[in-house]
Protein backbone atom coordinates (compact mmCIF):
# COMPACT_ATOMS: atom_id res chain seq x y z
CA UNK A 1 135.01 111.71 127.03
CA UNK A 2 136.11 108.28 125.22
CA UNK A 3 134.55 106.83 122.69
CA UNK A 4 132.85 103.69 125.08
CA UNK A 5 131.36 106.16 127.52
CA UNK A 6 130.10 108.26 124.45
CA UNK A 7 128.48 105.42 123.21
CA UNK A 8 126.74 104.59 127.09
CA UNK A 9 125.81 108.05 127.15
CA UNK A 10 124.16 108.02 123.56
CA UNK A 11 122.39 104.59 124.53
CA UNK A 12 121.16 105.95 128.06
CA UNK A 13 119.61 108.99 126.22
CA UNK A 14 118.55 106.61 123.80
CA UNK A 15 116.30 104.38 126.69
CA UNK A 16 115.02 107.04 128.41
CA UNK A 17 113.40 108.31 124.51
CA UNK A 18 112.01 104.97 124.23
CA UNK A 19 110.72 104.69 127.69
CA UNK A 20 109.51 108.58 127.58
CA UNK A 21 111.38 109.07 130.72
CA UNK A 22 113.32 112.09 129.27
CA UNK A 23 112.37 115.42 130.09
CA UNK A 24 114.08 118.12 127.78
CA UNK A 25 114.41 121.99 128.38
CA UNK A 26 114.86 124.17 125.10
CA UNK A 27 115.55 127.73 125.41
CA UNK A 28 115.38 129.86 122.46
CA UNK A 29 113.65 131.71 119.89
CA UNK A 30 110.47 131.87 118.61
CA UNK A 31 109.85 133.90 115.58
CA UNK A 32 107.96 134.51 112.55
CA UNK A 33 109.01 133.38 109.44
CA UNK A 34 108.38 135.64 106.46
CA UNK A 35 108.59 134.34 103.09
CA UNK A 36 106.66 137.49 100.80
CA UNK A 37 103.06 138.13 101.87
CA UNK A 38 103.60 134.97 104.71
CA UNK A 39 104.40 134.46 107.91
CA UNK A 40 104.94 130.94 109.65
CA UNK A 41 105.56 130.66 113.17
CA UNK A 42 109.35 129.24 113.14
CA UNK A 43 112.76 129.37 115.03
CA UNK A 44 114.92 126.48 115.40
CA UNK A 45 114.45 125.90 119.40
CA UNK A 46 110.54 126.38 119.23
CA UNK A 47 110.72 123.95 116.42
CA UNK A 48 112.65 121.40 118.34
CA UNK A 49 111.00 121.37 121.33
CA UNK A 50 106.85 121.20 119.36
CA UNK A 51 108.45 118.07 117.63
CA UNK A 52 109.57 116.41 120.87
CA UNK A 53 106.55 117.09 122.34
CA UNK A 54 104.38 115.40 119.64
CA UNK A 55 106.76 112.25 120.10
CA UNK A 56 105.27 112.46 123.30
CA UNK A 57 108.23 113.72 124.90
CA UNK A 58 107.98 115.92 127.89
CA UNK A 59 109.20 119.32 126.79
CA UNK A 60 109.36 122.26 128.31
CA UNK A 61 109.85 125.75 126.14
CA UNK A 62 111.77 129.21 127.35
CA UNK A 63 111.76 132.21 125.22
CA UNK A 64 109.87 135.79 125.06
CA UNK A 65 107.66 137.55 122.58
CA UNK A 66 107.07 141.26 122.74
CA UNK A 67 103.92 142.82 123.99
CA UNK A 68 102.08 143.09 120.51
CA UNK A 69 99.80 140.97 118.18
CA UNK A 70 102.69 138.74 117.04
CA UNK A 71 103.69 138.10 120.21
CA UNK A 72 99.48 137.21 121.08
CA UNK A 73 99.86 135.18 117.77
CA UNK A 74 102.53 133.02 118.40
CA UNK A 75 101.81 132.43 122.26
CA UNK A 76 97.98 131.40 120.69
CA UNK A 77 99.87 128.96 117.78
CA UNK A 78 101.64 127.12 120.33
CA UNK A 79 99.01 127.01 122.80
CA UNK A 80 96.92 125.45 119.93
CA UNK A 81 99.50 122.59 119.31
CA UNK A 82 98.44 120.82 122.35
């Protein structure tokens, strides 16, 4: 790609984020954290694709959790970030 239609592609992405037009599709991990006794829900995709979403961004998320409490916990965190 040359550099002029790198910088029409960069300024089309960059109108459709102002005009909340852009739909984006992250597929990834999400995770817990652990830092001693605490656990944060993390991983960089999940991460990415909350923050879009509270620029008002419409974001859709793909990953699995097991079949256990954390997995419970972390589908409950992000269902509580709406």
């Amino acid at each position: 790609m040359y550099d002029f239609e790198r910088a029409i592609f960069i300024f089309s992405i960059f109108i459709s984020i102002m005009r909340k037009d852009l739909s984006v599709l992250a597929i990834g991990e999400i995770l817990f954290d652990v830092f001693n006794n605490d656990k944060k829900p993390g991983g960089s995709s999940m991460n990415v694709a909350l923050h879009l979403h509270k620029q008002g961004i419409k974001t859709h998320f793909v990953s699995a959790v097991g079949n256990d409490k954390n997995g419970e916990k972390l589908i409950q965190y992000l269902k509580n970030q709406n």
